[in-house]
Protein backbone atom coordinates (compact mmCIF):
# COMPACT_ATOMS: atom_id res chain seq x y z
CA UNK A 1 324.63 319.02 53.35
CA UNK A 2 323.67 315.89 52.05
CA UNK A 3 320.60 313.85 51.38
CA UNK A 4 321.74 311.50 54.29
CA UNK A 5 322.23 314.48 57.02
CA UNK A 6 319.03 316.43 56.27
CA UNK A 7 316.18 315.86 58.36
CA UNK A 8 313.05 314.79 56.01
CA UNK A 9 309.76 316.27 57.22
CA UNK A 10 307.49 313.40 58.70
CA UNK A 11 304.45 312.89 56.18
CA UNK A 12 302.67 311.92 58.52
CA UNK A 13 302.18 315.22 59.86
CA UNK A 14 301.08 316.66 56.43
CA UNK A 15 299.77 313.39 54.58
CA UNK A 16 296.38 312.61 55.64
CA UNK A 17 294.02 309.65 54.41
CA UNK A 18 290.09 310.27 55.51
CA UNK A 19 287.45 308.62 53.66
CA UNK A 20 285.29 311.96 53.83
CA UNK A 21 287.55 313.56 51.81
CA UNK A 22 288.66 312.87 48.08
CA UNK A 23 286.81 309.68 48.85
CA UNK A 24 290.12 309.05 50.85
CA UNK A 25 292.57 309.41 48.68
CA UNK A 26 295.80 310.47 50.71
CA UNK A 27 295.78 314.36 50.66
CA UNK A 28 298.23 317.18 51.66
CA UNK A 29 296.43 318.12 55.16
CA UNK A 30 294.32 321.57 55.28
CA UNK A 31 293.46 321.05 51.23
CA UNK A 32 291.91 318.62 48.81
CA UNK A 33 295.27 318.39 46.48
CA UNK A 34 295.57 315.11 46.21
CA UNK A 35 299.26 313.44 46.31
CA UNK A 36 298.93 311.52 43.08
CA UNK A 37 298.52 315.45 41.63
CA UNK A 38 301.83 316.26 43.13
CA UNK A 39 303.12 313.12 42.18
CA UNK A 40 301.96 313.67 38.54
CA UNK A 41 303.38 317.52 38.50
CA UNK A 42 306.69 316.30 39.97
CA UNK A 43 306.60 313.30 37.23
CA UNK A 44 306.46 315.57 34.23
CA UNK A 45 309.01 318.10 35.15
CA UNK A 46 307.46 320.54 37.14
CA UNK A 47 309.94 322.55 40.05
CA UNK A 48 308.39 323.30 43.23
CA UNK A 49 308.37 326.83 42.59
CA UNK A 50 306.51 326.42 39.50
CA UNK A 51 304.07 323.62 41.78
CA UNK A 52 304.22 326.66 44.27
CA UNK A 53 303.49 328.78 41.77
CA UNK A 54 300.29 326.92 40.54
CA UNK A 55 299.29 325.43 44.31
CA UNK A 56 300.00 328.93 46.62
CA UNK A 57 298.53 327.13 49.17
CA UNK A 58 301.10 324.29 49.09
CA UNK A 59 304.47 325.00 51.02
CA UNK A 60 307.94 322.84 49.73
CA UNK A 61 307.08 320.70 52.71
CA UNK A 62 304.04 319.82 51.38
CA UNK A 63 305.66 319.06 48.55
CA UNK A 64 308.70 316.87 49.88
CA UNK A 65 305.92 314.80 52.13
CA UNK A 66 304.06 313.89 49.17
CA UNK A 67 307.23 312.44 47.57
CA UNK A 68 308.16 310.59 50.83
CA UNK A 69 304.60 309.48 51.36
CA UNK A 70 304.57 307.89 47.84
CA UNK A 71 307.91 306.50 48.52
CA UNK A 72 306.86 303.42 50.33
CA UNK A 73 304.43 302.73 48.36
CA UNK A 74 307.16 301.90 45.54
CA UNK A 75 308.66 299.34 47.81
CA UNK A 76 305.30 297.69 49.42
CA UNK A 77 306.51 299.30 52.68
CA UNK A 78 304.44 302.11 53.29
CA UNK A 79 303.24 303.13 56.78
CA UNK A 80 300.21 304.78 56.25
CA UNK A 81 298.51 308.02 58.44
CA UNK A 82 295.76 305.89 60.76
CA UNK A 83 292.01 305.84 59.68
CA UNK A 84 289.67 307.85 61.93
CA UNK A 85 287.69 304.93 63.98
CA UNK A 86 284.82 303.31 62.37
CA UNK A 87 282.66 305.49 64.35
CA UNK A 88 283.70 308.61 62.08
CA UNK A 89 283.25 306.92 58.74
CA UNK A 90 280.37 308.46 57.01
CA UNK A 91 276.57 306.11 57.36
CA UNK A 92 276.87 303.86 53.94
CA UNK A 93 280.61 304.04 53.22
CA UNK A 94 282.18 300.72 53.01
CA UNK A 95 285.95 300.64 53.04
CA UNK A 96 287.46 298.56 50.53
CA UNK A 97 291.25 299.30 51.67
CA UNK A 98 293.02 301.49 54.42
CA UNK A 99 292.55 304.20 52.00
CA UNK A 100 289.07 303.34 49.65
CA UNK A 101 285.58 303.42 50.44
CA UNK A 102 282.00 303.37 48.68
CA UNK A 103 279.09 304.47 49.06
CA UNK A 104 276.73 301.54 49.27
């Protein structure tokens, strides 16, 4: 089977962006492993066993959402996980982007 013919898992479903966490910096969903750290493993020549490996709590689905999460990003096209409403951002937090904020 090729690349064209498998069905990629939908990052959305395993990406999420929420200021309260990692000061929103997207995340693999249930955790607080960031996917610039996948990105990074991936980058220097890591497998996903040996991410696996290091991460247990990470599945290869994890994995391949980070990679099509960061995808986008590469192309200015990215369709990012929504924002909880402005209602659940924590009292002080300003949001500089979709996926920043600061503590005023």
């Amino acid at each position: 089977m090729n690349a064209d013919n498998e069905e990629a898992p939908d990052f959305r479903e395993r990406i999420v962006v929420d200021p309260r966490i990692l000061v929103g910096k997207p995340v693999v969903a249930g955790t607080r492993i960031p996917v610039s750290k996948i990105l990074n493993l991936v980058a220097h020549g890591f497998t996903f066993s040996q991410i696996i490996d290091d991460y247990p709590v990470l599945t290869e689905v994890d994995i391949r959402a980070a990679l099509l999460y960061a995808g986008p990003a590469s192309s200015g096209k990215r369709s990012s996980p929504s924002l909880p409403n402005r209602d659940a951002i924590p009292a002080g937090c300003q949001p500089l982007s979709p996926q920043e904020c600061v503590l005023a």
